[in-house]
N, C-alpha and C. Protein backbone atom coordinates (compact mmCIF):
# COMPACT_ATOMS: atom_id res chain seq x y z
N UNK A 1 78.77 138.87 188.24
CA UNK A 1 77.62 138.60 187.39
C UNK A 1 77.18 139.83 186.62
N UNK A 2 77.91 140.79 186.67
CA UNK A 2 77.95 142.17 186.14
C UNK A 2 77.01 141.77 184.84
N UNK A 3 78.41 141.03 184.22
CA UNK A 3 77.61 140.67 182.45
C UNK A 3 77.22 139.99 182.15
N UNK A 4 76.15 138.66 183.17
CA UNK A 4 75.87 137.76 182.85
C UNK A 4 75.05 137.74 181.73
N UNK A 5 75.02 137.05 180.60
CA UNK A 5 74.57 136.48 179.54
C UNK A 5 72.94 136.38 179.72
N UNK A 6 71.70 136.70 179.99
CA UNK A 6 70.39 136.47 180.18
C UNK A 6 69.94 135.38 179.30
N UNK A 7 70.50 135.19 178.08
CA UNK A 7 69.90 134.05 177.30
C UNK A 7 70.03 132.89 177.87
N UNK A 8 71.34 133.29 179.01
CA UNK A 8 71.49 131.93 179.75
C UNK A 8 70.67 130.96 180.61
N UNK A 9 69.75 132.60 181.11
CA UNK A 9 68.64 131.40 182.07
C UNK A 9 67.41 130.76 180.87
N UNK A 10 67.17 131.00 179.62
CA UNK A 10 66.38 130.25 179.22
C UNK A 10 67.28 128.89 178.87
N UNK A 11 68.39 128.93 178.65
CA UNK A 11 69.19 127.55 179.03
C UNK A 11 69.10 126.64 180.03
N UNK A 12 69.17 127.72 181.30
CA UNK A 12 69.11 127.38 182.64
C UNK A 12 67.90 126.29 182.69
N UNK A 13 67.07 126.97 182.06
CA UNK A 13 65.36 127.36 182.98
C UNK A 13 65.75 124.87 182.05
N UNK A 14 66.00 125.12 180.57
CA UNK A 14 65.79 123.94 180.12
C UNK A 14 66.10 122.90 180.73
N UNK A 15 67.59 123.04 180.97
CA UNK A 15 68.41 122.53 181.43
C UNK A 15 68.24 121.36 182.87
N UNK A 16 67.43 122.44 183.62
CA UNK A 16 67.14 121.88 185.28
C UNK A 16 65.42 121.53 184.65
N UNK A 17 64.49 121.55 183.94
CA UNK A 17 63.47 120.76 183.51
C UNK A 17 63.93 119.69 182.91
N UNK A 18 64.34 119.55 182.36
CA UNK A 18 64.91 118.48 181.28
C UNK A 18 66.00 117.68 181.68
N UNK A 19 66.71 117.90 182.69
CA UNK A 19 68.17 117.01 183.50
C UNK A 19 68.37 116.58 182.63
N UNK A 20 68.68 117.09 181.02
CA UNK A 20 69.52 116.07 180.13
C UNK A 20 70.27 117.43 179.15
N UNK A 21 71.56 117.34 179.14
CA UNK A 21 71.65 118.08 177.58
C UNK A 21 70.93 118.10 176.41
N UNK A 22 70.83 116.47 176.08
CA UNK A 22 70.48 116.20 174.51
C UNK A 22 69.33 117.26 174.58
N UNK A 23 68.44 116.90 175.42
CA UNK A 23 66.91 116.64 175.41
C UNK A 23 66.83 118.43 175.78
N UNK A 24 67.72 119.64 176.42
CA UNK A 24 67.41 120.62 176.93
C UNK A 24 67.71 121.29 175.23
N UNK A 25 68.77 120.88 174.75
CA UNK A 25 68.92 121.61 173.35
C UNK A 25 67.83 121.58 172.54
N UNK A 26 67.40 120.05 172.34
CA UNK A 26 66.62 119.97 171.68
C UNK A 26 64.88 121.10 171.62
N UNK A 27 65.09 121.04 172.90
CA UNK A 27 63.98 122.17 174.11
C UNK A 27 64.23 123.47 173.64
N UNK A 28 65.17 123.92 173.35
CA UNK A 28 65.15 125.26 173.02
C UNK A 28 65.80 125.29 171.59
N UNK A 29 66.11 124.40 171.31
CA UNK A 29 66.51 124.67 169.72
C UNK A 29 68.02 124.46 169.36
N UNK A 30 68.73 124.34 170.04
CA UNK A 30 70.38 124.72 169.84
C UNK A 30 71.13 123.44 169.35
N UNK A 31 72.28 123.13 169.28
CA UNK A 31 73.34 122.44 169.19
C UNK A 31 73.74 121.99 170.83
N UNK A 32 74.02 120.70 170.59
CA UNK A 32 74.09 120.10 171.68
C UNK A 32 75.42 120.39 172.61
N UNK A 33 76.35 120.92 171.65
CA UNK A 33 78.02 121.14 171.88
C UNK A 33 77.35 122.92 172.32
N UNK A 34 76.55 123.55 171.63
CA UNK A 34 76.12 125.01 172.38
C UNK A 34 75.86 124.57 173.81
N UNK A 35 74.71 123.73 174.03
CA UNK A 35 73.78 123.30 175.27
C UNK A 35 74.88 122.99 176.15
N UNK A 36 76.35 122.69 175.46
CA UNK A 36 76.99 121.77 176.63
C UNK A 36 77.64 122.95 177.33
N UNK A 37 78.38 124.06 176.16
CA UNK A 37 79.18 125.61 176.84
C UNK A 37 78.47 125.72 177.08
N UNK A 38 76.78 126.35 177.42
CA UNK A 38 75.59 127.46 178.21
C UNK A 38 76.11 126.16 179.70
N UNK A 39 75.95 125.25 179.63
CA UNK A 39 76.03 125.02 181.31
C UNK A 39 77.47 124.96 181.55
N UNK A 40 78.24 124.99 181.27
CA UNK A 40 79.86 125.26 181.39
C UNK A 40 79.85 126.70 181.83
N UNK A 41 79.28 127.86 181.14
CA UNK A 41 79.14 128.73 181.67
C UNK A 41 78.34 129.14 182.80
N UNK A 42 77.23 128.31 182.86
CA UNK A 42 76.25 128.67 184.12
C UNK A 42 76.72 128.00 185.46
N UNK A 43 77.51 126.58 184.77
CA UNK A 43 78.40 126.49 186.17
C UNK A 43 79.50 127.19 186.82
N UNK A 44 79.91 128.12 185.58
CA UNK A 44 81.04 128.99 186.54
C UNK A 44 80.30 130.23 186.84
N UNK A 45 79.30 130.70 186.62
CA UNK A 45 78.65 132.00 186.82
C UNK A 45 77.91 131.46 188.22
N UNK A 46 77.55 130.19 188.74
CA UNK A 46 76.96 130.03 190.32
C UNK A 46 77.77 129.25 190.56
N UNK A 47 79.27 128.74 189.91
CA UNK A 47 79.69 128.44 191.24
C UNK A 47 79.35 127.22 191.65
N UNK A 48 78.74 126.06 190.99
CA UNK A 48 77.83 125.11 191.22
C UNK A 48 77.92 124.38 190.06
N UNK A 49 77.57 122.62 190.27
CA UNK A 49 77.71 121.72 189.02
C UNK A 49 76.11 121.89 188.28
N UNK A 50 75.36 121.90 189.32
CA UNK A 50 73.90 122.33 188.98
C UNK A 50 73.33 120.88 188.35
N UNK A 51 73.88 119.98 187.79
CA UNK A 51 73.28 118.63 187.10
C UNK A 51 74.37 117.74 187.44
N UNK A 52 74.43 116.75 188.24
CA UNK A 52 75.11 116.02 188.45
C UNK A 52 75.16 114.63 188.16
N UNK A 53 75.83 113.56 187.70
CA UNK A 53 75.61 111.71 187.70
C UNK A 53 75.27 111.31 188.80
N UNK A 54 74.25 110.38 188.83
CA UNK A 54 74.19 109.68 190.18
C UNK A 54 73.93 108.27 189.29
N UNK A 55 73.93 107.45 190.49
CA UNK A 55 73.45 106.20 190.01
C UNK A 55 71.89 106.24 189.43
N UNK A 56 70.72 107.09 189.70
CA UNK A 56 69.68 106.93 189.26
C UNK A 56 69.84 107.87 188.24
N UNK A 57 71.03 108.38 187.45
CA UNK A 57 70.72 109.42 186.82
C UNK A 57 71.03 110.57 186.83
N UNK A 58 70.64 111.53 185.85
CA UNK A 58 71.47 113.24 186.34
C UNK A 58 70.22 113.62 187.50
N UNK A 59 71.11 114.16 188.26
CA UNK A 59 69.97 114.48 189.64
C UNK A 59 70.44 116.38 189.65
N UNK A 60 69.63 117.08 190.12
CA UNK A 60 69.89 118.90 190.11
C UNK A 60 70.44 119.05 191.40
N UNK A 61 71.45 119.74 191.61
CA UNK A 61 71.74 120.17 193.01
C UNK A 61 70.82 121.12 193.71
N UNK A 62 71.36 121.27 194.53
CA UNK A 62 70.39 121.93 195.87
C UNK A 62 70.13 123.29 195.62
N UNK A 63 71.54 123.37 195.07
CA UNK A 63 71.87 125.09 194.89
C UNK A 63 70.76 125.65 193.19
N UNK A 64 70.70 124.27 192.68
CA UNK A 64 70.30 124.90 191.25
C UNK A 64 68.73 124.80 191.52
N UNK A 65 68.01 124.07 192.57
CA UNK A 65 67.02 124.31 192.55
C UNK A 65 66.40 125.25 193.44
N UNK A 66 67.15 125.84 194.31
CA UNK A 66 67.03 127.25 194.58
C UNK A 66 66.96 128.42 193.30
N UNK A 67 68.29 128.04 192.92
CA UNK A 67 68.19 128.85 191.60
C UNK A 67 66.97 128.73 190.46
N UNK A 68 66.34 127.69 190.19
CA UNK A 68 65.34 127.33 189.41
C UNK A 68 64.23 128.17 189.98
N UNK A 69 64.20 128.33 191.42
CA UNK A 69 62.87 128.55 191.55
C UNK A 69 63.27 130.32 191.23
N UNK A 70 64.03 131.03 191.08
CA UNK A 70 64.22 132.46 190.78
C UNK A 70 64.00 132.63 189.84
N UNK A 71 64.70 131.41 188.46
CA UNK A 71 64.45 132.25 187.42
C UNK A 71 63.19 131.87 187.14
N UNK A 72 62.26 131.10 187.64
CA UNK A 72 60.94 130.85 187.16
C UNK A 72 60.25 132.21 187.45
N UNK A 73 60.72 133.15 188.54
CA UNK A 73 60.12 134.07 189.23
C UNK A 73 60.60 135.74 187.81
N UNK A 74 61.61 135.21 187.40
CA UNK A 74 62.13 135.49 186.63
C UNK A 74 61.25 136.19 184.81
N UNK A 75 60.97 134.72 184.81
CA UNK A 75 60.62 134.40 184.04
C UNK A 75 58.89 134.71 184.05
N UNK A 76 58.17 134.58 185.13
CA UNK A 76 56.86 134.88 185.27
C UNK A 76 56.83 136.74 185.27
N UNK A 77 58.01 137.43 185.95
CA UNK A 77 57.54 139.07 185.61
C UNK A 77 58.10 139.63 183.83
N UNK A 78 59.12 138.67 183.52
CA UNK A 78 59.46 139.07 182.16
C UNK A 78 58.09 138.71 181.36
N UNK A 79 57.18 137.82 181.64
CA UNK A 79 55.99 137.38 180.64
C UNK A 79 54.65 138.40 181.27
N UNK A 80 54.72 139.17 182.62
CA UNK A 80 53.81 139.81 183.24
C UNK A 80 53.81 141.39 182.40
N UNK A 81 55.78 141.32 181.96
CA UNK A 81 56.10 142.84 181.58
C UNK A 81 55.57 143.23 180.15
N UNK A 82 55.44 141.61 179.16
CA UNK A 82 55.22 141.69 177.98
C UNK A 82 53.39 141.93 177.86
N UNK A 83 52.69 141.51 178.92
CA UNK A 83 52.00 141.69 179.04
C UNK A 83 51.43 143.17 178.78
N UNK A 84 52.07 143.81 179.96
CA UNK A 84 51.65 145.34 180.03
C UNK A 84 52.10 146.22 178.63
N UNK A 85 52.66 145.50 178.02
CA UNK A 85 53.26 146.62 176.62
C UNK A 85 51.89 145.83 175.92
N UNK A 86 51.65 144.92 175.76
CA UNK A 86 50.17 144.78 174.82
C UNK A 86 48.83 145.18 174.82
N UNK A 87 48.70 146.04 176.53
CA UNK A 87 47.69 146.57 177.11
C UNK A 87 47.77 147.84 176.43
């Protein structure tokens, strides 16, 4: 994970809110064929399908909502850090 990509977890972050491609691109702005490589890549960077088919639907794996809850943690000191540069 040396070089992991960081733009990826705001993919991430869509991705596992939104359990949909269409609807996660649309969420952050991108191309839906982009939205589809960012989780092609985030599934080989954990290792994990992270959004899966079920009969009720795309359901998040176990592993990605572990992972969800990091980058939220993530995501709350990157907005704590922007903070302190405006102080």
């Amino acid at each position: 994970m040396r070089n992991f990509d960081l733009n990826l977890l705001r993919a991430l972050r869509a991705l596992l809110e939104k359990q949909d491609v269409q609807a996660a691109a649309m969420h952050i702005g991108v191309p839906v064929t982009a939205m589809d490589a960012m989780l092609t890549r985030l599934r080989e960077a954990f290792s994990d399908p992270l959004l899966v088919q079920s009969s009720h639907g795309t359901v998040v794996t176990e592993r990605a909502k572990l992972i969800a809850e990091a980058v939220e943690r993530i995501f709350e000191e990157l907005d704590r850090l922007t903070m302190l540069q405006r102080t």
